[in-house]
Protein backbone atom coordinates (compact mmCIF):
# COMPACT_ATOMS: atom_id res chain seq x y z
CA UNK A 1 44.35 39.86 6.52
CA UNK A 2 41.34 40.37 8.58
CA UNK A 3 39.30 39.60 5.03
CA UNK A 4 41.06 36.74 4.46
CA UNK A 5 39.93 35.35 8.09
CA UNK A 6 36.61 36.29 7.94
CA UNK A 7 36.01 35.00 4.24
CA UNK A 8 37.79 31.57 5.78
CA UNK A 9 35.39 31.39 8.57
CA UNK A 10 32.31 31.70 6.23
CA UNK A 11 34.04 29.55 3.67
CA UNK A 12 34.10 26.93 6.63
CA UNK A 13 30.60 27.71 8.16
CA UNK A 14 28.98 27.22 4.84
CA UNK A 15 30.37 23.85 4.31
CA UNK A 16 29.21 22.90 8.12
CA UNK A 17 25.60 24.29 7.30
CA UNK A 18 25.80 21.83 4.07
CA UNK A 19 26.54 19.01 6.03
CA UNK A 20 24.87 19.49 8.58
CA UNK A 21 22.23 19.86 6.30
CA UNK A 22 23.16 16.26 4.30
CA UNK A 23 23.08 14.71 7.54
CA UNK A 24 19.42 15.55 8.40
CA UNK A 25 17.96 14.89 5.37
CA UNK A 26 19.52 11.25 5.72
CA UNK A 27 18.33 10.86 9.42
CA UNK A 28 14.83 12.65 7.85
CA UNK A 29 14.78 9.81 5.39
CA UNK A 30 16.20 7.32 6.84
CA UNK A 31 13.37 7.74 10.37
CA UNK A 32 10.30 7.37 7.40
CA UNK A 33 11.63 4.67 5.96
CA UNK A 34 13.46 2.20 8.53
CA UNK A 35 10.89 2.63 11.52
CA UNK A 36 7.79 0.64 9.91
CA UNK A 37 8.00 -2.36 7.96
CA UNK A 38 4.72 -3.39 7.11
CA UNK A 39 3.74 -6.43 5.11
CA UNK A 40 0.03 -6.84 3.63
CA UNK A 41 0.36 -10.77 2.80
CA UNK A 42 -1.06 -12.97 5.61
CA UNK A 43 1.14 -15.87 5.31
CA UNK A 44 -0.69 -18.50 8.11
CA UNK A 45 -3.78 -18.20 9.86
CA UNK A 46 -4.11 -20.29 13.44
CA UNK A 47 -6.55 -21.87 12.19
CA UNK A 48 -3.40 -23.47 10.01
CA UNK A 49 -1.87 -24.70 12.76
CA UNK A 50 -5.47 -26.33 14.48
CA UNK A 51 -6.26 -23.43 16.70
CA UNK A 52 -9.97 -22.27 16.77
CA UNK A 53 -9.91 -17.85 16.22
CA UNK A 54 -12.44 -14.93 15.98
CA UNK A 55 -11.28 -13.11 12.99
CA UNK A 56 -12.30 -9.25 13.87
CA UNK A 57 -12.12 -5.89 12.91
CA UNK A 58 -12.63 -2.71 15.07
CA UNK A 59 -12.68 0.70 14.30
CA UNK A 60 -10.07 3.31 16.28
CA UNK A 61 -11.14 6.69 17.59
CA UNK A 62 -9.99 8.47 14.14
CA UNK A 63 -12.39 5.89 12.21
CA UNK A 64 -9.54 3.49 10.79
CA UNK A 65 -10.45 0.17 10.39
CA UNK A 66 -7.69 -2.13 11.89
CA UNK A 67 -7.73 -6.34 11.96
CA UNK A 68 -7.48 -8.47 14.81
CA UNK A 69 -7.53 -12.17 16.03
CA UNK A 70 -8.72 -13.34 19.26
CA UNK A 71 -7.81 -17.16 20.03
CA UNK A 72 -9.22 -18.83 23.58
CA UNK A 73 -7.70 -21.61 25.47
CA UNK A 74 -8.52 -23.68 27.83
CA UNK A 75 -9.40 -22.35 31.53
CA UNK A 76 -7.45 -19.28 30.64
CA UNK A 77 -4.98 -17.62 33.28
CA UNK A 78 -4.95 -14.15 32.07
CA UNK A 79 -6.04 -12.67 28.11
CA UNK A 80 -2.81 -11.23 26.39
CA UNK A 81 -3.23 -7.99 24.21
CA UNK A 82 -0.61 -8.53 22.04
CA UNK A 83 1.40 -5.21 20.58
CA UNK A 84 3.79 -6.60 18.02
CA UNK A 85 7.16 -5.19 16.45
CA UNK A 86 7.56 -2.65 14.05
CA UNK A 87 7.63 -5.28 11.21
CA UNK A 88 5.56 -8.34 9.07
CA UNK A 89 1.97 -8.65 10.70
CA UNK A 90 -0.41 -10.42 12.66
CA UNK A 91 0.94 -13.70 10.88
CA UNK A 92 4.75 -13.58 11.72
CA UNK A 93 3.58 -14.09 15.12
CA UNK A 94 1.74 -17.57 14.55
CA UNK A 95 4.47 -19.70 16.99
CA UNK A 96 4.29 -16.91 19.85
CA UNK A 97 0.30 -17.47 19.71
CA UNK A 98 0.39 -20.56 19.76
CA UNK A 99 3.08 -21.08 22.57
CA UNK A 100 1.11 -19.18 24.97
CA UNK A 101 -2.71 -20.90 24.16
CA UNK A 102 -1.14 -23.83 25.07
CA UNK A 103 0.01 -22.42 28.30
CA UNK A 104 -3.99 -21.20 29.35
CA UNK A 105 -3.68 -17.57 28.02
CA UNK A 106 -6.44 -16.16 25.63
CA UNK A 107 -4.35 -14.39 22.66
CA UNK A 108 -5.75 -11.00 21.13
CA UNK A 109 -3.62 -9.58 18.43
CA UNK A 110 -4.08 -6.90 15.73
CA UNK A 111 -2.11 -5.53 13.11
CA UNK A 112 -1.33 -1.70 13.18
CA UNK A 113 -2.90 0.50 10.77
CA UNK A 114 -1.16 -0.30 7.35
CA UNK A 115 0.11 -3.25 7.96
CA UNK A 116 -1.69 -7.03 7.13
CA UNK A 117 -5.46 -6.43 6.09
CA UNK A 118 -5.11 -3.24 8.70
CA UNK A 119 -6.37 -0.22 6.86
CA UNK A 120 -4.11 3.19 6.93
CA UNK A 121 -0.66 3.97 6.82
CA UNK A 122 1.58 3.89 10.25
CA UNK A 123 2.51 6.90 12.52
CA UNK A 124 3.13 7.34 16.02
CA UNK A 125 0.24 8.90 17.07
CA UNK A 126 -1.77 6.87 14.99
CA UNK A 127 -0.03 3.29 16.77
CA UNK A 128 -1.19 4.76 20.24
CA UNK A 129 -4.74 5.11 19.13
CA UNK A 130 -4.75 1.60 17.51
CA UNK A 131 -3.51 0.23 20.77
CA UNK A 132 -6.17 2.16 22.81
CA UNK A 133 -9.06 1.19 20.70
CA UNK A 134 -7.60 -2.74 21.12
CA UNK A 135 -8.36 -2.48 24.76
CA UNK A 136 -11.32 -0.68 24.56
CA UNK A 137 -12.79 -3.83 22.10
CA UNK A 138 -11.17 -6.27 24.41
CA UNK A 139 -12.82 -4.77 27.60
CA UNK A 140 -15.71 -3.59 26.36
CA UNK A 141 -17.46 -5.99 22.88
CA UNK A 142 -15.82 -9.03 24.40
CA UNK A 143 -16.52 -8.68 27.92
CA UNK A 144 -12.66 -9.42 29.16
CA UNK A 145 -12.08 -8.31 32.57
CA UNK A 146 -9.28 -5.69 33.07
CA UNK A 147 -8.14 -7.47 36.04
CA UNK A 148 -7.26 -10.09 33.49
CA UNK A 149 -5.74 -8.49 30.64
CA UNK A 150 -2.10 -8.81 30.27
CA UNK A 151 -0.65 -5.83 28.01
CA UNK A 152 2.40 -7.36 26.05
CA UNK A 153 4.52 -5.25 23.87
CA UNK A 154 7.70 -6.61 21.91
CA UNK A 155 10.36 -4.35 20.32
CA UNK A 156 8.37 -0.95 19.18
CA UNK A 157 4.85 -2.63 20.59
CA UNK A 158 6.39 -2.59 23.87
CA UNK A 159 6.85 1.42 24.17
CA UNK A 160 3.23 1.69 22.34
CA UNK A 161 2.51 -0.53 25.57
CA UNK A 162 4.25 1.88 27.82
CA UNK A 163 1.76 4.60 26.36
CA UNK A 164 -1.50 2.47 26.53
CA UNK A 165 -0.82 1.28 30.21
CA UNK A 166 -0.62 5.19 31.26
CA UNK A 167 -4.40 5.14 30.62
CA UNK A 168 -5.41 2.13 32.86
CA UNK A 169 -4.87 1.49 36.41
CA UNK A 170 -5.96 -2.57 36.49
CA UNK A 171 -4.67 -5.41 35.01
CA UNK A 172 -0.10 -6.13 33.66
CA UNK A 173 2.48 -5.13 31.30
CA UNK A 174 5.29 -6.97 29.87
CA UNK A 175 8.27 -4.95 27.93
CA UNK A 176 9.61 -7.59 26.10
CA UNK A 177 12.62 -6.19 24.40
CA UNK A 178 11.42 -2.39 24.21
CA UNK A 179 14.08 0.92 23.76
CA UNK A 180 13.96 3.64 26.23
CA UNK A 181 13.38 6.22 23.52
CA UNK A 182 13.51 6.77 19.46
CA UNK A 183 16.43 9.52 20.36
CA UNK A 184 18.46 6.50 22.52
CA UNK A 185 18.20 4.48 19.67
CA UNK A 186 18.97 6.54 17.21
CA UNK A 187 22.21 7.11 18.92
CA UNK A 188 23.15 3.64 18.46
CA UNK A 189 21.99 3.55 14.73
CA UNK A 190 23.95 7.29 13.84
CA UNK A 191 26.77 6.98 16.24
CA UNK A 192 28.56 8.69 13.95
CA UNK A 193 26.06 11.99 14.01
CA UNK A 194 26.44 14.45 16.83
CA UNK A 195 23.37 13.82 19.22
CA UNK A 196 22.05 17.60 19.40
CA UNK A 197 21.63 17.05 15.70
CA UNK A 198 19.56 13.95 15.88
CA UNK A 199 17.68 15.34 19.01
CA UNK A 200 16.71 18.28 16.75
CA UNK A 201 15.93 16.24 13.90
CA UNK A 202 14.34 13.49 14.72
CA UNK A 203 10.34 14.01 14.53
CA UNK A 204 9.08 10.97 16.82
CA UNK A 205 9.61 10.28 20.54
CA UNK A 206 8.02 6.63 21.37
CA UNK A 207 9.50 7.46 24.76
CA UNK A 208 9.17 4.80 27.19
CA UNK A 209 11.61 6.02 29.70
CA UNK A 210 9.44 9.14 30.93
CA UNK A 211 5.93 6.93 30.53
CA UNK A 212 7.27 3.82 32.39
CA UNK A 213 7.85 5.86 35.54
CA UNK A 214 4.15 7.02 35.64
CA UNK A 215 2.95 3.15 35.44
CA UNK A 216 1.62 1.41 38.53
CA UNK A 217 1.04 -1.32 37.11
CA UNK A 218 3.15 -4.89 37.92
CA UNK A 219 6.01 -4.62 35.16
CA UNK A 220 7.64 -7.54 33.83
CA UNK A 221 10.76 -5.93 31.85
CA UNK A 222 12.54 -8.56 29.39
CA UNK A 223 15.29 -8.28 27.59
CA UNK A 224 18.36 -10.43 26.46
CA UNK A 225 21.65 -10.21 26.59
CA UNK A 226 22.45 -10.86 23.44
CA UNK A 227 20.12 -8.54 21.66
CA UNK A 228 21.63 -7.34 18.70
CA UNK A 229 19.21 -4.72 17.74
CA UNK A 230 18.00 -3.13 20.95
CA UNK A 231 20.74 -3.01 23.20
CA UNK A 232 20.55 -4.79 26.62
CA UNK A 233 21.34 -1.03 28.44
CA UNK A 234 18.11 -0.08 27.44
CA UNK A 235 16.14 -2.86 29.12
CA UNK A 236 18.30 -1.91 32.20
CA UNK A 237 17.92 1.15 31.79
CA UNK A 238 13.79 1.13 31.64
CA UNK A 239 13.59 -1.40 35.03
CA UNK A 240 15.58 1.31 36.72
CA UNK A 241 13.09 4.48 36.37
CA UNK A 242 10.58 1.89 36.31
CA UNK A 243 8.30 2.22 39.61
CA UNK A 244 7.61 -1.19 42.11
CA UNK A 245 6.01 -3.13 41.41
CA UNK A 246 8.72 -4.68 38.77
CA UNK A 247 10.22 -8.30 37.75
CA UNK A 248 13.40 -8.31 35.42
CA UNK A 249 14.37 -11.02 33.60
CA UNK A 250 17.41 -11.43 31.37
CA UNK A 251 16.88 -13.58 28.41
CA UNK A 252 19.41 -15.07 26.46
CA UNK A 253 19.03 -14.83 22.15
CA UNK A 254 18.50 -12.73 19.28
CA UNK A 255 16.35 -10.12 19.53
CA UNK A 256 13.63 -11.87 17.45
CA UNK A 257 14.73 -15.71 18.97
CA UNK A 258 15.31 -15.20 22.42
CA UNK A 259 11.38 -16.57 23.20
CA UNK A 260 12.50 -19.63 20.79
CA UNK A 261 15.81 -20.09 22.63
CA UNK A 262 14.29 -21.62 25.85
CA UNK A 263 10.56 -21.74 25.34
CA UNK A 264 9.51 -23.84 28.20
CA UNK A 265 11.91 -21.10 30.87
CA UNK A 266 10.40 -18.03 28.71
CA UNK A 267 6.92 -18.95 29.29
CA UNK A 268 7.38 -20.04 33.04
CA UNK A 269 8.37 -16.75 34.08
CA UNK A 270 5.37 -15.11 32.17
CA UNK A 271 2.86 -17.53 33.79
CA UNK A 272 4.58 -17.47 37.19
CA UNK A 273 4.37 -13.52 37.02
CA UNK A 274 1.03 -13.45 36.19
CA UNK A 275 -0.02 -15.69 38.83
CA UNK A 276 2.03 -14.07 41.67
CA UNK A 277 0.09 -10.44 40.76
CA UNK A 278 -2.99 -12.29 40.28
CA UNK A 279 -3.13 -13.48 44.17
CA UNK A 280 -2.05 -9.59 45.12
């Protein structure tokens, strides 16, 4: 009898050991291919759309050679350093750019390693480097003023924001529709896997949550409600370990619209943040 159990039990532990073993090789797979979407094809260039643009390329601290555009307005509030999503390039981003020109605020934007005309291929370590070598060639070959440089990330950009603005003390951040963590969200994309599996899986971190807390710089946390990608919890959740100074504001949309869905109220509170930090 006592053979019977025990061959029962190992029947039944193999077969956990299998699928437990089916199940990380899918979330293995699944992290290297659903976390970067690059695209090489620059579809528009602002100069499409009538906007004058330095067309650059820096090198990062491990010698890769990434792309960037830099486009000036007129009597400019602030200079945004742009960290876009995880997806596309540079180009996808042509309305955003050209929204917030218009509004006085010089645009700098680069493509992560491997995506657009970006050389490399994406990693996590290698996005934080790409977004510290964007500052350092926005402070230091064109002369922009930290006081004056407004770090903006959106989606994955904004927790590779959360990392660059633990290295500077001067200047903004905006989370515009960041996740507290890769292991929060891939709870909401495996609900179906036990979460000490995907904790022990799971080989990247982009952890926002324990970064924002360290950040003294003003925070200006968006998210929207009707975010069907990154859930609205996590935007909530950042603002709360967030330290002061902090601004929340609640956006309605899709997760890649919600700018689009009121325009003229998205960019107000931007411009009116700025300004009210500026005067501080």
């Amino acid at each position: 009898m006592l053979v019977v159990i025990l061959k029962s039990l190992g029947f039944v532990l193999i077969i956990i050991l299998i699928i437990g073993g089916l199940l990380s090789a899918y979330i293995k797979y699944y992290e290297k291919k659903a976390i970067y979407f690059p695209s090489p094809f620059i579809e528009v260039k602002p100069k499409d759309i009538g906007l004058e643009y330095q067309d650059i390329y820096f090198l990062t601290s491990d010698g890769v050679k990434l792309n960037a555009w830099f486009i000036e307005a007129q009597n400019p509030v602030a200079t945004i350093l742009f960290l876009h999503g995880n997806a596309g390039n540079i180009s996808q981003r042509i309305e955003l750019i050209e929204l917030l020109v218009k509004e006085s605020f010089n645009f700098f934007i680069f493509d992560w390693r491997g995506y657009g005309k970006s050389q490399g291929f994406p990693s996590e370590k290698g996005l934080y480097k790409d977004a510290l070598a964007s500052y350092e060639y926005l402070t230091k070959k064109l002369g922009i003023s930290p006081e004056k440089i407004v770090i903006y990330g959106k989606s994955l950009g904004a927790n590779i924001a959360c990392d660059l603005a633990t290295k500077i003390n001067k200047g903004f951040l905006i989370i515009d529709s960041g996740f507290s963590s890769a292991q929060d969200m891939a709870k909401v994309v495996f609900p179906f896997i036990p979460s000490f599996l995907v904790r022990w899986v799971i080989s990247v971190k982009f952890d926002a949550l324990s970064k924002i807390k360290e950040i003294a710089l003003p925070k200006l946390i968006i998210h929207s409600k009707d975010d069907e990608i990154v859930p609205f919890e996590q935007g909530e959740k950042l603002f709360r370990e967030a330290k002061e100074p902090k601004e929340f504001f609640v956006a309605r949309g899709s997760h890649n619209q919600a700018i689009f869905n009121n325009p003229e109220l998205f960019i107000s509170r931007i411009k009116t943040f700025v300004l009210n930090y500026s005067n501080k």
